[in-house]
Structures are given as structure tokens and as C-alpha cells.
N, C-alpha and C. Protein backbone atom coordinates (compact mmCIF):
# COMPACT_ATOMS: atom_id res chain seq x y z
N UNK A 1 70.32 287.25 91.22
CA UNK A 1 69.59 287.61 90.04
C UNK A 1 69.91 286.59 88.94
N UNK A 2 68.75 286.01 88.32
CA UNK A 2 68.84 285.14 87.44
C UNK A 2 68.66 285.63 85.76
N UNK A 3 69.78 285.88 84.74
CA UNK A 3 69.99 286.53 83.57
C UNK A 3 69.05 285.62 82.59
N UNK A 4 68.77 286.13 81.67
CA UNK A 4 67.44 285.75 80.77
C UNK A 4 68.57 286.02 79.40
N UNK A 5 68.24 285.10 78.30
CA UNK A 5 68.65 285.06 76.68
C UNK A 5 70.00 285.35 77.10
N UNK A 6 70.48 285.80 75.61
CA UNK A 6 69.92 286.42 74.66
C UNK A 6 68.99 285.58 73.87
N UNK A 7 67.98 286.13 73.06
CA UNK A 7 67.71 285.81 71.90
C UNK A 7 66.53 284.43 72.53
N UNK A 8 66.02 284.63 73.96
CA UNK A 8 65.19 283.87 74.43
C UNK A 8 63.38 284.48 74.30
N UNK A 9 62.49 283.34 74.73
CA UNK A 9 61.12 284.13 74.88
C UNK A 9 61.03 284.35 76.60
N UNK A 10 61.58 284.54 77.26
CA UNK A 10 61.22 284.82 78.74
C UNK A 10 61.22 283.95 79.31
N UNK A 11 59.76 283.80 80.47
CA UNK A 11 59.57 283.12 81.52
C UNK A 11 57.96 283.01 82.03
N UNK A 12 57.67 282.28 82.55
CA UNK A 12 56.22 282.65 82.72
C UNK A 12 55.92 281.73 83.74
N UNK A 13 55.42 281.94 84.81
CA UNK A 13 54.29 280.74 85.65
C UNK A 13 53.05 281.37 85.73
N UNK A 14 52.51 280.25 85.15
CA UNK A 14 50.95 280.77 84.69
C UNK A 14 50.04 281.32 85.79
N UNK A 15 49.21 282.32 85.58
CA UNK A 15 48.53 283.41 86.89
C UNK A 15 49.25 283.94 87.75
N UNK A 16 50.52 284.20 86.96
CA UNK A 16 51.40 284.84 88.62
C UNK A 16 52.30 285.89 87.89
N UNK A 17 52.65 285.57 86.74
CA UNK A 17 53.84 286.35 86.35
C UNK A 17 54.52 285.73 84.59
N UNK A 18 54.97 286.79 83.88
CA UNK A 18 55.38 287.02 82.77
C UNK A 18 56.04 287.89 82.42
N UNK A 19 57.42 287.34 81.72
CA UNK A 19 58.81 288.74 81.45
C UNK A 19 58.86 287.83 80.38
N UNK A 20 58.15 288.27 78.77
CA UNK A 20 58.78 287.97 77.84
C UNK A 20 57.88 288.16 76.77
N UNK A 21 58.12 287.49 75.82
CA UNK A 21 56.98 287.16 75.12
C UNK A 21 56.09 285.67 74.87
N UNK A 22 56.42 285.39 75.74
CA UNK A 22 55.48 283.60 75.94
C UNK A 22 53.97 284.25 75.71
N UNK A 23 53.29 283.61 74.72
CA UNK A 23 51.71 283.89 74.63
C UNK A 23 51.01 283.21 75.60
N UNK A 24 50.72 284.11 77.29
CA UNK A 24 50.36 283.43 78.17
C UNK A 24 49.06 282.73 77.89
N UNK A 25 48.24 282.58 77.12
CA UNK A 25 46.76 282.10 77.05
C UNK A 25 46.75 280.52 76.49
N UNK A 26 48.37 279.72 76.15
CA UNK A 26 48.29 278.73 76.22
C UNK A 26 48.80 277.90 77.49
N UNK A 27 49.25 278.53 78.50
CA UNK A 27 49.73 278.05 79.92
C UNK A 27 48.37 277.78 80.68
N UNK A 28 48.27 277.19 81.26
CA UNK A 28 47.63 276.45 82.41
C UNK A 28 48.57 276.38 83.87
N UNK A 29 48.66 276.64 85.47
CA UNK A 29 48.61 276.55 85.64
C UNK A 29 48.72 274.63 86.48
N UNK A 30 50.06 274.55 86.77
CA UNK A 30 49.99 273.12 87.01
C UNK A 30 51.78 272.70 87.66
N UNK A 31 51.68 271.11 87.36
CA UNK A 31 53.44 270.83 88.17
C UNK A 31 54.30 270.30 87.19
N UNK A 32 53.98 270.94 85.94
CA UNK A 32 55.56 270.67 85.00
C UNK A 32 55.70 271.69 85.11
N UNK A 33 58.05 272.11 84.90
CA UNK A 33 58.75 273.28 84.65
C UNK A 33 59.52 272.09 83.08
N UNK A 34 59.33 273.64 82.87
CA UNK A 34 59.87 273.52 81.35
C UNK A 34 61.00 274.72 81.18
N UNK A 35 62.13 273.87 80.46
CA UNK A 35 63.09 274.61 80.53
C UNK A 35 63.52 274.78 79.10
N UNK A 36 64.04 275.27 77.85
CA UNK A 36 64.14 275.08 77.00
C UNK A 36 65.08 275.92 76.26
N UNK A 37 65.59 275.28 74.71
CA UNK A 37 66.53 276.06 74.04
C UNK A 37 65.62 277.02 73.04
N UNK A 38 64.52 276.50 72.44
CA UNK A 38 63.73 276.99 71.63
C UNK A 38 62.34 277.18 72.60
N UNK A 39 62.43 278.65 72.09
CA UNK A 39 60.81 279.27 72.87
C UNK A 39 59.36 278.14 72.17
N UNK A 40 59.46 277.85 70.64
CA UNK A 40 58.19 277.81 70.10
C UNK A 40 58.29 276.19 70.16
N UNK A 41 59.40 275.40 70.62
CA UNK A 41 58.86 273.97 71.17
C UNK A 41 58.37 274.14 72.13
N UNK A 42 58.89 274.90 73.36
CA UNK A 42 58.13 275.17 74.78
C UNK A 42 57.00 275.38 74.63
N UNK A 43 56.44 276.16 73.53
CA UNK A 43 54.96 276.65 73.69
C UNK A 43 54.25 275.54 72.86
N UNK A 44 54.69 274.58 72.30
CA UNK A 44 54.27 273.55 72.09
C UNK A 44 53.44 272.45 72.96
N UNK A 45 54.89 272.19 73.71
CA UNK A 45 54.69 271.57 74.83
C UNK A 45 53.23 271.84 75.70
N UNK A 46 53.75 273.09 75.90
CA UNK A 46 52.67 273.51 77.09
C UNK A 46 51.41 273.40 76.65
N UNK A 47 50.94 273.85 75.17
CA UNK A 47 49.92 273.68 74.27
C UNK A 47 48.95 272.24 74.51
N UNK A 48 50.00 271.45 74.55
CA UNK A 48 49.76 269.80 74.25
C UNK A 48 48.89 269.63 75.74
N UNK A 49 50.10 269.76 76.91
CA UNK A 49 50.07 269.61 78.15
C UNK A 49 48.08 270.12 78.49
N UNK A 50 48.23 272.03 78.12
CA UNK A 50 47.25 272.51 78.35
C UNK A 50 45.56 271.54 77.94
N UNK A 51 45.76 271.07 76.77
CA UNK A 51 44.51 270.37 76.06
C UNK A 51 44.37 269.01 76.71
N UNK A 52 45.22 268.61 77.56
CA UNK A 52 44.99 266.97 78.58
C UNK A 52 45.04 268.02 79.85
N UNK A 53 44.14 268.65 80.03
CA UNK A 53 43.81 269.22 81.27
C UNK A 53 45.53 269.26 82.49
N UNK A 54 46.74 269.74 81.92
CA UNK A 54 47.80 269.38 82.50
C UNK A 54 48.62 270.66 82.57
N UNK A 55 49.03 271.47 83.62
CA UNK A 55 49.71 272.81 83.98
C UNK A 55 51.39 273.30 84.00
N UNK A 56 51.48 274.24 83.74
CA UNK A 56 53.03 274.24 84.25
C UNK A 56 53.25 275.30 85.41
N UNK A 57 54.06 274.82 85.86
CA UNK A 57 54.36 275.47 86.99
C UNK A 57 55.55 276.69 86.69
N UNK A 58 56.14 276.48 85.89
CA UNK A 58 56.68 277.99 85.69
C UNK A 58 57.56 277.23 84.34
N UNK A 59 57.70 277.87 82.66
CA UNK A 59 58.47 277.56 81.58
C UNK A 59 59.53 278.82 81.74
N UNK A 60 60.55 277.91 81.41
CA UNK A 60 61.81 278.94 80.86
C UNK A 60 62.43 278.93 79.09
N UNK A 61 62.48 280.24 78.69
CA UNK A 61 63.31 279.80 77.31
C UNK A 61 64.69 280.98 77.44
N UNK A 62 65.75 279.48 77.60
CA UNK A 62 67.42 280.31 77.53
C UNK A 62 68.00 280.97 76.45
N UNK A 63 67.56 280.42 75.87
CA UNK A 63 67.76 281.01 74.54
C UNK A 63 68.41 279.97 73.39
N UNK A 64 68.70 279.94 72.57
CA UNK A 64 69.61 278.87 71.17
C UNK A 64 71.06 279.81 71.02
N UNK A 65 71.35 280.70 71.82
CA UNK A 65 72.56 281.37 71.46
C UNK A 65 73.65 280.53 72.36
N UNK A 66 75.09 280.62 71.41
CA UNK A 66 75.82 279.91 72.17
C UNK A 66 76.48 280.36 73.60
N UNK A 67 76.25 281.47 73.83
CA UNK A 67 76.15 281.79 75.32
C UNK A 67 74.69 282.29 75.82
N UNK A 68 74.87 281.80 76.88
CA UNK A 68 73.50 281.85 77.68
C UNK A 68 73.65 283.12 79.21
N UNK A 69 72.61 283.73 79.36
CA UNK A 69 72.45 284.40 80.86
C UNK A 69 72.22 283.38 81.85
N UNK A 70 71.28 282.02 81.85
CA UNK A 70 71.60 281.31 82.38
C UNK A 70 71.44 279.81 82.18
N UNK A 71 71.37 278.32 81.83
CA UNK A 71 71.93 277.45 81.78
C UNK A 71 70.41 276.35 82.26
N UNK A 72 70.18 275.26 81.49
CA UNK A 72 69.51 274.42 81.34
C UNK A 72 69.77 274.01 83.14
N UNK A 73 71.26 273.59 83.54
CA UNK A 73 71.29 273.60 85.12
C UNK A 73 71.08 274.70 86.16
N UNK A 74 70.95 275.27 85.68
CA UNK A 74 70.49 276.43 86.49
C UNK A 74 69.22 276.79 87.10
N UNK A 75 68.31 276.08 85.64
CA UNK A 75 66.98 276.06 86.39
C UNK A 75 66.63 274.20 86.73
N UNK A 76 67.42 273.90 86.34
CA UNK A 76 67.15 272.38 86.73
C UNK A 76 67.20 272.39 88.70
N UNK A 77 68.07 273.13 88.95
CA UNK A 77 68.32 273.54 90.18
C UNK A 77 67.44 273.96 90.90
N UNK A 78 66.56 275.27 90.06
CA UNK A 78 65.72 276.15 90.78
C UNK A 78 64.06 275.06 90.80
N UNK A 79 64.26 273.78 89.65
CA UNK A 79 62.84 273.43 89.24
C UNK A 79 62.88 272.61 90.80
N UNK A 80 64.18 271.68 91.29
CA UNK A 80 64.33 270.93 92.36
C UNK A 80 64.00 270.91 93.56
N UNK A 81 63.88 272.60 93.55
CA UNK A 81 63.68 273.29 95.11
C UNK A 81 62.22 273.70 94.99
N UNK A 82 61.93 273.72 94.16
CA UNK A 82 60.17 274.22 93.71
C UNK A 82 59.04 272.84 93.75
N UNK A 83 58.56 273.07 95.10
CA UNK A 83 57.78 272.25 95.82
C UNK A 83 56.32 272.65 94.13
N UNK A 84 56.04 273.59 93.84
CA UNK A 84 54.57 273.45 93.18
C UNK A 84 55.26 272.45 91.44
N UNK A 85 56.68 272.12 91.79
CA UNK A 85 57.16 271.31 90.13
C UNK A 85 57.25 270.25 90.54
N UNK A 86 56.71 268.55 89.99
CA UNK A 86 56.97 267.52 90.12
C UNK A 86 57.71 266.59 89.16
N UNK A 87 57.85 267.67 87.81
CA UNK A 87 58.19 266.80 86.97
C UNK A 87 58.97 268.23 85.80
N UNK A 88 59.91 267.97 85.37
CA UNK A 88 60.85 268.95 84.50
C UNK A 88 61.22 268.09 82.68
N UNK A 89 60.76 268.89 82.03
CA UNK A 89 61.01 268.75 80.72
C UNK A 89 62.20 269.94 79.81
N UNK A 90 63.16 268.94 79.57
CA UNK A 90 64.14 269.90 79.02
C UNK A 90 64.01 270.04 77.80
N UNK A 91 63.95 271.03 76.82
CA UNK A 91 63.77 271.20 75.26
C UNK A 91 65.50 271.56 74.63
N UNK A 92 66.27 270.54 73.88
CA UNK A 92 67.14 271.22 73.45
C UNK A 92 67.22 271.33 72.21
N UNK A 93 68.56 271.14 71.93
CA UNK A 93 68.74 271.06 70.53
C UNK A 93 70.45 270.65 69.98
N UNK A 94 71.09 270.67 68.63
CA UNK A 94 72.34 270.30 68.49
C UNK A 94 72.67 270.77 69.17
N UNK A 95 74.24 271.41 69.32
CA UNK A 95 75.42 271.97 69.09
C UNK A 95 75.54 272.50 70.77
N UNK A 96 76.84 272.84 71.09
CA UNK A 96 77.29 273.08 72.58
C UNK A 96 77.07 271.73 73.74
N UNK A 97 76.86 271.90 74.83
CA UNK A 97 77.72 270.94 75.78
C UNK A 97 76.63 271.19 76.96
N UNK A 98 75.30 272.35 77.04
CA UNK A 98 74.62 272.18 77.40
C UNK A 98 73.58 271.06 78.28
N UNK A 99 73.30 270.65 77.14
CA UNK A 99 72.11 269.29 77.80
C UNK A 99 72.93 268.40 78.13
N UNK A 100 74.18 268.23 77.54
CA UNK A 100 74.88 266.80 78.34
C UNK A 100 75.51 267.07 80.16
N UNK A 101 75.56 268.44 80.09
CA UNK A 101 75.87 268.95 81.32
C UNK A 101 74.52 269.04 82.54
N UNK A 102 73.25 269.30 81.91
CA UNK A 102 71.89 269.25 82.43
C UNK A 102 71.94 267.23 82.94
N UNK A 103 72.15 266.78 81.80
CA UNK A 103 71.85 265.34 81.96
C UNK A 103 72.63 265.02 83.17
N UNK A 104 74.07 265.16 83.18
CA UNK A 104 74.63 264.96 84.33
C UNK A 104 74.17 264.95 85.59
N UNK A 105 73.90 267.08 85.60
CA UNK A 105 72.93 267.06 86.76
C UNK A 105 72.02 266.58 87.42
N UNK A 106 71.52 265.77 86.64
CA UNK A 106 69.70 265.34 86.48
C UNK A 106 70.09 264.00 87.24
N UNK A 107 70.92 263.67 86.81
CA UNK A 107 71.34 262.09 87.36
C UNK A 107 71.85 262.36 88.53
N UNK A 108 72.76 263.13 89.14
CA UNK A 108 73.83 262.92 90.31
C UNK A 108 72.83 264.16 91.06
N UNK A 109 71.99 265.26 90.62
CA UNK A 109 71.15 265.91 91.84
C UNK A 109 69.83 266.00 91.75
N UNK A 110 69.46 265.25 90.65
CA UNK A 110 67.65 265.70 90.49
C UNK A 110 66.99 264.59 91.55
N UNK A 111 65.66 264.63 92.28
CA UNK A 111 64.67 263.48 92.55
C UNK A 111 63.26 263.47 92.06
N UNK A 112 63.18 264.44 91.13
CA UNK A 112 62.23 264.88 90.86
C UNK A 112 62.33 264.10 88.83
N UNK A 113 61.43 263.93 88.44
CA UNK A 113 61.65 262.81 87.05
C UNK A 113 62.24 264.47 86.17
N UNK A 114 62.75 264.18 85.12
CA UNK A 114 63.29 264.39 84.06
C UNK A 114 62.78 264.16 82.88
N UNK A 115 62.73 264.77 81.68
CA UNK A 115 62.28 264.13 80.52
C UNK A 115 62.89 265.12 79.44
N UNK A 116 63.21 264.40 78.37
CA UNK A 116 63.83 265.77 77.24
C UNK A 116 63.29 265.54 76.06
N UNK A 117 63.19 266.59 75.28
CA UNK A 117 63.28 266.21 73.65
C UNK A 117 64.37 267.11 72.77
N UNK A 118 65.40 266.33 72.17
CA UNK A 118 66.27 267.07 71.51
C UNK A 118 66.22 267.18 70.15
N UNK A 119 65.89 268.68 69.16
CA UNK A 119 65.96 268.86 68.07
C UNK A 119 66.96 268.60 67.63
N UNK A 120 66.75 268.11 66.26
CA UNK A 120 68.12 267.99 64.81
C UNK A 120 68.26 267.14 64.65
N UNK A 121 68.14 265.73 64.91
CA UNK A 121 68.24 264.41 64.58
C UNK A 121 68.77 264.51 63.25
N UNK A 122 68.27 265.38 62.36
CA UNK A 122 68.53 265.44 60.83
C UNK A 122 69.63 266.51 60.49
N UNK A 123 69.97 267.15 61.06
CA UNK A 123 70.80 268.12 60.99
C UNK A 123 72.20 267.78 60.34
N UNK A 124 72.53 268.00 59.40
CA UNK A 124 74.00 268.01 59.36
C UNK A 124 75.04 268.61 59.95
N UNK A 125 76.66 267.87 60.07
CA UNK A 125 77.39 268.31 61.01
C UNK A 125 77.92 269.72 60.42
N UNK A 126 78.34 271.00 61.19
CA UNK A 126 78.66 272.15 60.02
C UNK A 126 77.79 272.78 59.92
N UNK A 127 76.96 272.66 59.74
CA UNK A 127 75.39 273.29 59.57
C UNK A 127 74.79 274.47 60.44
N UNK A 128 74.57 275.65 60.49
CA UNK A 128 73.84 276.14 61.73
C UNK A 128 72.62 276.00 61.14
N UNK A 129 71.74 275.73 62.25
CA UNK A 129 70.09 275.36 61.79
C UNK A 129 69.34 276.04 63.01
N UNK A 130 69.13 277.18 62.51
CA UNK A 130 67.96 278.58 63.18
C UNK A 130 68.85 279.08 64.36
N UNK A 131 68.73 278.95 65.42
CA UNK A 131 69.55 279.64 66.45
C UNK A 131 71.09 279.38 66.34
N UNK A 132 71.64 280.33 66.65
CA UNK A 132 73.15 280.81 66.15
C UNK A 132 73.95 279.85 66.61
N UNK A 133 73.22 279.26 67.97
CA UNK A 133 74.11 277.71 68.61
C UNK A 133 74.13 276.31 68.22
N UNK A 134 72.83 276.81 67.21
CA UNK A 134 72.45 275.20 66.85
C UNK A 134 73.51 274.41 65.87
N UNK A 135 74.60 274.87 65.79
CA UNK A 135 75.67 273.83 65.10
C UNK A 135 76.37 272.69 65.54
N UNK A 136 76.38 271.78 64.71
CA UNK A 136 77.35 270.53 65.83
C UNK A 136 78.85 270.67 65.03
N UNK A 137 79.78 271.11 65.88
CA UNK A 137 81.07 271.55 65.63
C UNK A 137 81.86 270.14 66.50
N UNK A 138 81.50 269.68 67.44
CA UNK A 138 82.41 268.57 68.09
C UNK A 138 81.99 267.23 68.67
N UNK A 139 82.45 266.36 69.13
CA UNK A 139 81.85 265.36 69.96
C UNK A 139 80.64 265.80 70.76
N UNK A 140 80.09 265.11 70.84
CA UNK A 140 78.61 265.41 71.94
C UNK A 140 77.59 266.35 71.90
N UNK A 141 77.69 266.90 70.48
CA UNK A 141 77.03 268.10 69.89
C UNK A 141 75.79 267.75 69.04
N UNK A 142 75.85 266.35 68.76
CA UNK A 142 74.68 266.00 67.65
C UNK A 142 73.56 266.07 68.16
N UNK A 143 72.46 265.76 67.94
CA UNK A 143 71.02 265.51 68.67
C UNK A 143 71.17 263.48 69.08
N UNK A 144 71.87 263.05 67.94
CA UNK A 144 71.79 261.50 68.69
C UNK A 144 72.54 261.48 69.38
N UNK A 145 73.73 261.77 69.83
CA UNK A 145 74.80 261.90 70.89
C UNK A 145 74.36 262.52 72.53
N UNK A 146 73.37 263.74 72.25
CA UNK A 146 72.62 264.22 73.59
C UNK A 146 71.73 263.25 73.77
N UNK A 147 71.19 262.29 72.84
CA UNK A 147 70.02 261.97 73.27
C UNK A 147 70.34 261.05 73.97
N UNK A 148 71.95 260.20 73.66
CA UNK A 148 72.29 258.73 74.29
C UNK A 148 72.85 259.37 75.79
N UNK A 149 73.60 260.23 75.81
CA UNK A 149 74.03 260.68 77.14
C UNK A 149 72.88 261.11 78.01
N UNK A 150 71.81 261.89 77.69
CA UNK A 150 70.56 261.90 78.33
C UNK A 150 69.99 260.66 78.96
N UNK A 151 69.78 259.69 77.96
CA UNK A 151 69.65 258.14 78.30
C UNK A 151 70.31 257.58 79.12
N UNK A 152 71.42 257.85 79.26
CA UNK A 152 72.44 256.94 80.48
C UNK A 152 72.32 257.68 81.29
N UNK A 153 72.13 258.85 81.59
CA UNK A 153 71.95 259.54 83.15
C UNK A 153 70.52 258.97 83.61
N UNK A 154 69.56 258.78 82.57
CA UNK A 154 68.53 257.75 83.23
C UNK A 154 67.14 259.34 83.22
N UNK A 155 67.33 260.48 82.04
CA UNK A 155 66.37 261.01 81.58
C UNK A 155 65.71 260.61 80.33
N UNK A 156 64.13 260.32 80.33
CA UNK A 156 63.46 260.13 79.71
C UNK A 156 63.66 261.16 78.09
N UNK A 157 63.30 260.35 77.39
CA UNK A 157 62.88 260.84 75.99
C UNK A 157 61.80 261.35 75.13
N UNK A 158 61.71 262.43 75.01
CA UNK A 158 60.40 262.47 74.29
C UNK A 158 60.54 262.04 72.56
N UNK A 159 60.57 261.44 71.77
CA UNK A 159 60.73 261.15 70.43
C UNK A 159 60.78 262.01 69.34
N UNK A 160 59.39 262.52 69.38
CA UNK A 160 58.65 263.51 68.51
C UNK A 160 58.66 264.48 69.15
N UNK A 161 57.86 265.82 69.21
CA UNK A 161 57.21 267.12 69.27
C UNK A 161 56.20 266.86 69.61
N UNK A 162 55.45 266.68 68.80
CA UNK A 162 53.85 265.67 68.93
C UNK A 162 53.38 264.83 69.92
N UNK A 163 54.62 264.33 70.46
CA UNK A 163 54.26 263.16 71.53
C UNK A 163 54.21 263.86 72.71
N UNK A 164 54.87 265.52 73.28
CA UNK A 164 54.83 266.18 74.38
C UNK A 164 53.85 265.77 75.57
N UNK A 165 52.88 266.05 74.97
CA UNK A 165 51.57 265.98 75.83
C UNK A 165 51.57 264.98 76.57
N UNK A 166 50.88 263.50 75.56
CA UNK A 166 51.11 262.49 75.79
C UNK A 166 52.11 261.48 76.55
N UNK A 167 53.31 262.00 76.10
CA UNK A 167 54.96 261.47 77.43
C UNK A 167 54.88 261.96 78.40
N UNK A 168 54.45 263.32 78.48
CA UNK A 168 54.50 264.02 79.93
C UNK A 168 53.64 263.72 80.90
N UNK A 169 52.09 263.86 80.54
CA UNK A 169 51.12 263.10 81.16
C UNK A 169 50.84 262.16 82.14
N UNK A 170 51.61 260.66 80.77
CA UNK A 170 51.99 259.27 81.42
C UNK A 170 52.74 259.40 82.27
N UNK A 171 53.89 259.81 82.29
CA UNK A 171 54.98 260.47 83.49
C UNK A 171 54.19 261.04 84.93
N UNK A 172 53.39 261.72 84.77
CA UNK A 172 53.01 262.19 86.45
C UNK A 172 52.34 261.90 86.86
């Protein structure tokens, strides 16, 4: 059994199934998994994805709390074994040890492409900014610090928010 949040929007693969509150009428149907810290970048994403005629194959949101039910690797795992996913987009954000632990994974077990976008670039250190985890309290907690360790495991970047669609696209 795979634990959901706290403080997450669910799960969804589009025409098959929904435990949350993801507003299914922007999903499509397709081979990105989306995994994420924040529900309303995910539904971004998928938004973007949906309007270039482009599907997901099943989104997750873990939640922004600093403990999780289950873990950016966790479904990085489950996206690997999922023949209808060709391509996985991670959504994070500051604070915790998370995405640098995903990045790892991504490098030493993924074959399937990778791509992230990490909130807070602007964030100050100290700071909590919206979800209760989003603080950068130590080394490897910033948004530029995930983004360079993401980079050396050899996962793609998304820049912006805005650019979702468009990065993901080119990618598959």
C-alpha cells in the first residue's frame, strides 16, 4: 500500500481513476508521470501538456510537508516499471533532502528521461514559503543547490512554470 500527503492533492491517471482533489478535466490521457511537491504546479503542468495535444499517464502530489506518506523515489520507481510512462517530470521545491535523493535515483536507476522544475529560486534562507517544508534550513536545501545536483545526475531542467508544456513536449 502506497501512503498519500499529508497536505497533498491525490493522484489521478486520466479515464481510469482519481483519489483526491486533482480537477480531472485538465488531464488528458497520455505517457508523462508527474510527480510533485506542489499540487497547483502539477496541474499546471498537465494544463500546458493538455493544450499541445500531450497526456499523462498517471500525476502524483506528495505533498510540501516535511514528512511524506510517500517520496518523490517512490514513485520514480513505480513511474519505471509503468510501460504506459515514457517520460517523468518531478515538481519540487526548497527545503529537505528530497529531490536530491530522487536525482540520485534518476541517475543510478531510471532509463526512462527525467525532467524537474524546482520552486524558490528567490526564497530566502529561514524563510518558510507556503508548505510547512518549504524552508531551506541546511546544505542542499536551496532551489539553486537542487537544481545543480539534479544537473549532475544528468536530469533535465525546466526553468520557468511557463515553459512546462513546451520542455516536456521537445523531450518525447
Amino acid at each position: 500500500m502506497t501512503l498519500m500527503g499529508p497536505n497533498c492533492a491525490g493522484v489521478i491517471s486520466p479515464g481510469r481513476a482519481l483519489l483526491g482533489i486533482m480537477p480531472g478535466h485538465i488531464y488528458a490521457q497520455g505517457p508523462v508521470g508527474i510527480v510533485g511537491r506542489s499540487g497547483t504546479l502539477g496541474y499546471e503542468a498537465a494544463s500546458q501538456l493538455k493544450a499541445l495535444g500531450v497526456g499523462v499517464s498517471t500525476s502524483v502530489g506528495i505533498g510540501g510537508d516535511p514528512i511524506n506518506g510517500s517520496s518523490f523515489t517512490d514513485h520514480l520507481k513505480s513511474f519505471e516499471q509503468d510501460p504506459e510512462t515514457s517520460l517523468v517530470v518531478v515538481i519540487g521545491e526548497i527545503g529537505g533532502p528530497q529531490e536530491a535523493e530522487a536525482a540520485k535515483y534518476a541517475r543510478d536507476h531510471m532509463h526512462k528521461r527525467v525532467v524537474a522544475y524546482i520552486a524558490g529560486l528567490s526564497a530566502p534562507k529561514g524563510r518558510t514559503m507556503g508548505h510547512a517544508g518549504a524552508i531551506v534550513t541546511g546544505v542542499g536545501e536551496s532551489a539553486a543547490e537542487k537544481i545543480e545536483i539534479m544537473r549532475e545526475a544528468g536530469v533535465g531542467i525546466i526553468e520557468r512554470p511557463s515553459d512546462f508544456g513546451a520542455v516536456i513536449a521537445k523531450m518525447l
